[in-house]
N, C-alpha and C. Protein backbone atom coordinates (compact mmCIF):
# COMPACT_ATOMS: atom_id res chain seq x y z
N UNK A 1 -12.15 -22.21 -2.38
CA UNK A 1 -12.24 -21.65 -1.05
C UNK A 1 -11.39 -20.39 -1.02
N UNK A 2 -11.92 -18.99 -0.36
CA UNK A 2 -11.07 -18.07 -0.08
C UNK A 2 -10.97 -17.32 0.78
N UNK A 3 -9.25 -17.85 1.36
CA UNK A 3 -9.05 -17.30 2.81
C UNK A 3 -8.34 -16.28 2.32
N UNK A 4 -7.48 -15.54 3.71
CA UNK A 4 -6.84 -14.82 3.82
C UNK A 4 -5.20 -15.38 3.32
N UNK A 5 -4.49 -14.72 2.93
CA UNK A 5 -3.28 -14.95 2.83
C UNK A 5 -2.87 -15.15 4.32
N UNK A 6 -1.44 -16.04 4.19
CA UNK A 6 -0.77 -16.00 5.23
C UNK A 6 0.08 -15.10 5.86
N UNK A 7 0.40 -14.49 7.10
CA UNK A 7 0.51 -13.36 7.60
C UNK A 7 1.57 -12.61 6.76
N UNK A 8 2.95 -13.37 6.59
CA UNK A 8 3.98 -13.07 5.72
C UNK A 8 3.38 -12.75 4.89
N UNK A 9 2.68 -13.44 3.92
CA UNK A 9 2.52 -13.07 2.46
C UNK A 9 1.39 -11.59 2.69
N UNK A 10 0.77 -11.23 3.79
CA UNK A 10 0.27 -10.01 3.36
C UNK A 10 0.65 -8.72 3.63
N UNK A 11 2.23 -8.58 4.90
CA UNK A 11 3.07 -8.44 4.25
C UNK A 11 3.68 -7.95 3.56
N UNK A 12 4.14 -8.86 2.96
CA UNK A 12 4.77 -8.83 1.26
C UNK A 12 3.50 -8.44 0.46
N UNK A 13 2.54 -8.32 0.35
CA UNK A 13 1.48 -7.99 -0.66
C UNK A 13 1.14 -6.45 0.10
N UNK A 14 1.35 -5.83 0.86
CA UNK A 14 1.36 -4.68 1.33
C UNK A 14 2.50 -3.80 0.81
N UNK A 15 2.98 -4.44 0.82
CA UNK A 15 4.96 -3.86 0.70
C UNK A 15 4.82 -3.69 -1.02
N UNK A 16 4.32 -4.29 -1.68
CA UNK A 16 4.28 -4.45 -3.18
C UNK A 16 2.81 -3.08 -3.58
N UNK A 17 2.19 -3.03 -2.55
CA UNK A 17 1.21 -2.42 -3.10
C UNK A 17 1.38 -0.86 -2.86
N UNK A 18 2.34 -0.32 -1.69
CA UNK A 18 2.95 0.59 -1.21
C UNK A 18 4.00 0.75 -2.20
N UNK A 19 4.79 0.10 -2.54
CA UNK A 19 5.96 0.39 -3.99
C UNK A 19 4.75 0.87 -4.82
N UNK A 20 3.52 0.13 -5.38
CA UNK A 20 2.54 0.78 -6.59
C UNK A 20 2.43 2.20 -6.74
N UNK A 21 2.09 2.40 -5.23
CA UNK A 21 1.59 3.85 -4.82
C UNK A 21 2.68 4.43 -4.75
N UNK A 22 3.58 4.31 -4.66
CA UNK A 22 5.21 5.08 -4.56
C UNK A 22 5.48 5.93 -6.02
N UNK A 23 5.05 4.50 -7.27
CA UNK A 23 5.46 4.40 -8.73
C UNK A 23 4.12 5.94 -9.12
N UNK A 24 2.54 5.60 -8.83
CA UNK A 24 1.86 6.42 -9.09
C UNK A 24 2.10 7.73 -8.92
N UNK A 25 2.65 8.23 -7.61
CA UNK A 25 2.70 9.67 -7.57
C UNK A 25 4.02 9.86 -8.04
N UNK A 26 5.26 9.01 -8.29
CA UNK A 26 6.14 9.58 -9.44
C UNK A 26 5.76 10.13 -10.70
N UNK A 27 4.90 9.35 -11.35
CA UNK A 27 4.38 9.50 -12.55
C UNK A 27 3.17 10.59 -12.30
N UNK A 28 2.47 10.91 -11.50
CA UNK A 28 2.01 11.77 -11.75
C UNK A 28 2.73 13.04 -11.34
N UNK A 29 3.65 12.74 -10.48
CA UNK A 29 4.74 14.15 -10.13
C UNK A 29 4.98 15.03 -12.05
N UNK A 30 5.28 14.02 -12.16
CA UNK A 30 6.10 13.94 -13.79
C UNK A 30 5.31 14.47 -14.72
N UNK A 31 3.76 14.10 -14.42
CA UNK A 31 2.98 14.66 -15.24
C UNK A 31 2.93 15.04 -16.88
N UNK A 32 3.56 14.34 -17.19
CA UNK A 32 4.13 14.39 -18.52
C UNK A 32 3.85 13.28 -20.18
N UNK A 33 2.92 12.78 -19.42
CA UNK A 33 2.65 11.32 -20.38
C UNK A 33 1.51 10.45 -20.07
N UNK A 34 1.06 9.47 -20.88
CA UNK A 34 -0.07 9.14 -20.50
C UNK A 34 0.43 8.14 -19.51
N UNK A 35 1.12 7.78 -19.20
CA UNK A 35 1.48 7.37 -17.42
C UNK A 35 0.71 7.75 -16.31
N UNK A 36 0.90 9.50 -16.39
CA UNK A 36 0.31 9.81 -15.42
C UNK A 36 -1.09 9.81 -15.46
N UNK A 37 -2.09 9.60 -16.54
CA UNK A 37 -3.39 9.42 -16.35
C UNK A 37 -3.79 7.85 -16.02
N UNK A 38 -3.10 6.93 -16.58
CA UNK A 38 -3.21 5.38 -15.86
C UNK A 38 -2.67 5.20 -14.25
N UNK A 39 -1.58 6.42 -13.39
CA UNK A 39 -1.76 6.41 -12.58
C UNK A 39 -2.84 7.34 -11.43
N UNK A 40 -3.42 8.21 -12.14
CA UNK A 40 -4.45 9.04 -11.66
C UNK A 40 -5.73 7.80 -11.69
N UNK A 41 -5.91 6.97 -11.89
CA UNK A 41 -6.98 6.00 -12.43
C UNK A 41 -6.69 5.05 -11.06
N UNK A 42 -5.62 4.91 -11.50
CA UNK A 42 -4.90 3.45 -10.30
C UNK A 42 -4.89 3.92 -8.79
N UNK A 43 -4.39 4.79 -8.75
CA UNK A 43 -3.86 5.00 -7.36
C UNK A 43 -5.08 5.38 -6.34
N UNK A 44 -6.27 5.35 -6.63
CA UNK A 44 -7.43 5.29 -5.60
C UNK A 44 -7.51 3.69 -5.01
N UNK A 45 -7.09 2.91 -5.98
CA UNK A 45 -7.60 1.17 -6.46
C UNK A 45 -6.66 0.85 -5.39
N UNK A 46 -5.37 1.15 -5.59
CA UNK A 46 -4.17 1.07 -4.66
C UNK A 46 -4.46 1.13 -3.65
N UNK A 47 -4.51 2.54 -3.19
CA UNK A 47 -4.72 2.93 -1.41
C UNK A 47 -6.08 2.07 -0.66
N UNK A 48 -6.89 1.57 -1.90
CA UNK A 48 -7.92 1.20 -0.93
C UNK A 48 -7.71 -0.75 -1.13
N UNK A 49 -6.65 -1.11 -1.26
CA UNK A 49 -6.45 -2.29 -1.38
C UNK A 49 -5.43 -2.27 -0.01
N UNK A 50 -4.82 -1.15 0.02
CA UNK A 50 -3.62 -0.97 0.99
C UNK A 50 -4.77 -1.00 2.32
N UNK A 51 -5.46 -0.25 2.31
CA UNK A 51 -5.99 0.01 3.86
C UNK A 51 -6.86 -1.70 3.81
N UNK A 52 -7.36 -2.29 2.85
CA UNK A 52 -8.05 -3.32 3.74
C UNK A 52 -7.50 -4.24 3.78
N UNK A 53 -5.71 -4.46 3.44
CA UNK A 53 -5.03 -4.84 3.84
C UNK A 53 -4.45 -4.50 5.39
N UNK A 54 -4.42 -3.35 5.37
CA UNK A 54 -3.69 -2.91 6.67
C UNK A 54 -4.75 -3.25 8.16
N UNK A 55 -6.56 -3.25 7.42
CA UNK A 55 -6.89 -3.72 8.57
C UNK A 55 -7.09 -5.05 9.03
N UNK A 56 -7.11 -6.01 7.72
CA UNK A 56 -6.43 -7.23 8.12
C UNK A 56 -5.29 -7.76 8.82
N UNK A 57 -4.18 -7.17 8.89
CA UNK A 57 -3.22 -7.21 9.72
C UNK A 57 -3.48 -7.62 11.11
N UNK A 58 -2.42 -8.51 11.69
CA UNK A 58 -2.14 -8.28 13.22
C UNK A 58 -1.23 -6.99 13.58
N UNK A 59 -0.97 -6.99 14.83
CA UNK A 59 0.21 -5.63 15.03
C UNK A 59 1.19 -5.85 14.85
N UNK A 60 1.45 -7.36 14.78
CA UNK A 60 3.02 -7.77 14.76
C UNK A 60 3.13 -7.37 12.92
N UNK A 61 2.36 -7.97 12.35
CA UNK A 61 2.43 -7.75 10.69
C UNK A 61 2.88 -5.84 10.81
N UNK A 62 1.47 -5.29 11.44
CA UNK A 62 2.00 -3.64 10.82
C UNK A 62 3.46 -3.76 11.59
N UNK A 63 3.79 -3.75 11.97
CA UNK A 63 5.19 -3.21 12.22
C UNK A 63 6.29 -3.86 11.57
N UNK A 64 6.01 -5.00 11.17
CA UNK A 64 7.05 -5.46 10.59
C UNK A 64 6.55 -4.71 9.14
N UNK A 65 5.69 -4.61 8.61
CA UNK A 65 5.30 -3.95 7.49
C UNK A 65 6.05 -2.69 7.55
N UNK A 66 5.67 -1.56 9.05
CA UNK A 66 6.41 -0.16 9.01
C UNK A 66 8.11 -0.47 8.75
N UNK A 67 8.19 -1.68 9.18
CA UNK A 67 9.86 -1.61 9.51
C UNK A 67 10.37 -1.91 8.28
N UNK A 68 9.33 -2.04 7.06
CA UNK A 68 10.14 -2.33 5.71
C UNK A 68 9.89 -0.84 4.64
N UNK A 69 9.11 -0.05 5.12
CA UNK A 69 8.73 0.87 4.77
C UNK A 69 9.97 1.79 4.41
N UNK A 70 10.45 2.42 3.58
CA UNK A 70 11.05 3.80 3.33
C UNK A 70 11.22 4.83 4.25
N UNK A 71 12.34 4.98 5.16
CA UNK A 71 11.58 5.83 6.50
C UNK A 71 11.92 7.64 5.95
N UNK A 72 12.37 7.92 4.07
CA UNK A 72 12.28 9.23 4.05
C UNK A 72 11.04 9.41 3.22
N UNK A 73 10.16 8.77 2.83
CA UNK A 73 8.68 8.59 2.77
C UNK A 73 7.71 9.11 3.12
N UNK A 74 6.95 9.96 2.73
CA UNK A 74 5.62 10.21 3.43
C UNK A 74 4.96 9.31 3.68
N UNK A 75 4.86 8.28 5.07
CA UNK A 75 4.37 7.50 5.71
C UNK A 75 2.86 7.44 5.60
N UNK A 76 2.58 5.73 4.18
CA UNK A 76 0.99 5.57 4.60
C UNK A 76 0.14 5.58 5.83
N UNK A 77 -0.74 5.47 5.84
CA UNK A 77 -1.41 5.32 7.39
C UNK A 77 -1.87 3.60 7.37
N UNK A 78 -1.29 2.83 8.27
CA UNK A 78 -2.17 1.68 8.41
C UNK A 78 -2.31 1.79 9.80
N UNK A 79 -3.98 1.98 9.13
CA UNK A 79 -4.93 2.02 10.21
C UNK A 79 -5.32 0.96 11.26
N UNK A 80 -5.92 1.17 12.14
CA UNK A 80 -6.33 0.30 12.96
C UNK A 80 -7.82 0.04 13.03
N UNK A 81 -8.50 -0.40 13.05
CA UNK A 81 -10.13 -0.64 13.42
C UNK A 81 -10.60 -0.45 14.52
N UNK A 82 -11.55 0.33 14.34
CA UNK A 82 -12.19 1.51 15.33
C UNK A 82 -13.07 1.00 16.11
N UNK A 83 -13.58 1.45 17.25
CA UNK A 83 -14.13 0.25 17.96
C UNK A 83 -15.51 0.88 18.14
């Protein structure tokens, strides 16, 4: 059977997937190694795991999500669903 994670754990599986994307554009900042081509590969896979995470969310989750966020960060977008 496959549900959704529980609210915490997605979360924490947001928060882990936002560190990914953090690690990717280091390494490609760096540009210097084949790092940065396994993160040029990854980091589409990332952001789009991040957003259908983010529209799974309740509001209470995004914010507790923003409130774990890095606040000198260029701030992902978790979106909301459009009506």
């Amino acid at each position: 059977m496959n549900h959704d994670p529980q609210p915490s754990g997605r979360v924490a599986q947001a928060l882990q997937i936002h560190r990914s994307i953090a690690a990717c554009h280091a390494y490609l900042a760096r540009n210097d190694d084949v790092h940065a081509l396994t993160a040029a590969l990854m980091l589409p896979c990332y952001r789009t795991e991040f957003d259908r995470l983010s529209l799974a969310m309740s509001s209470a989750e995004k914010t507790a999500l923003m409130s774990l966020l890095p606040a000198d960060e260029e701030p992902l977008t978790v979106s909301l669903p459009r009506a």
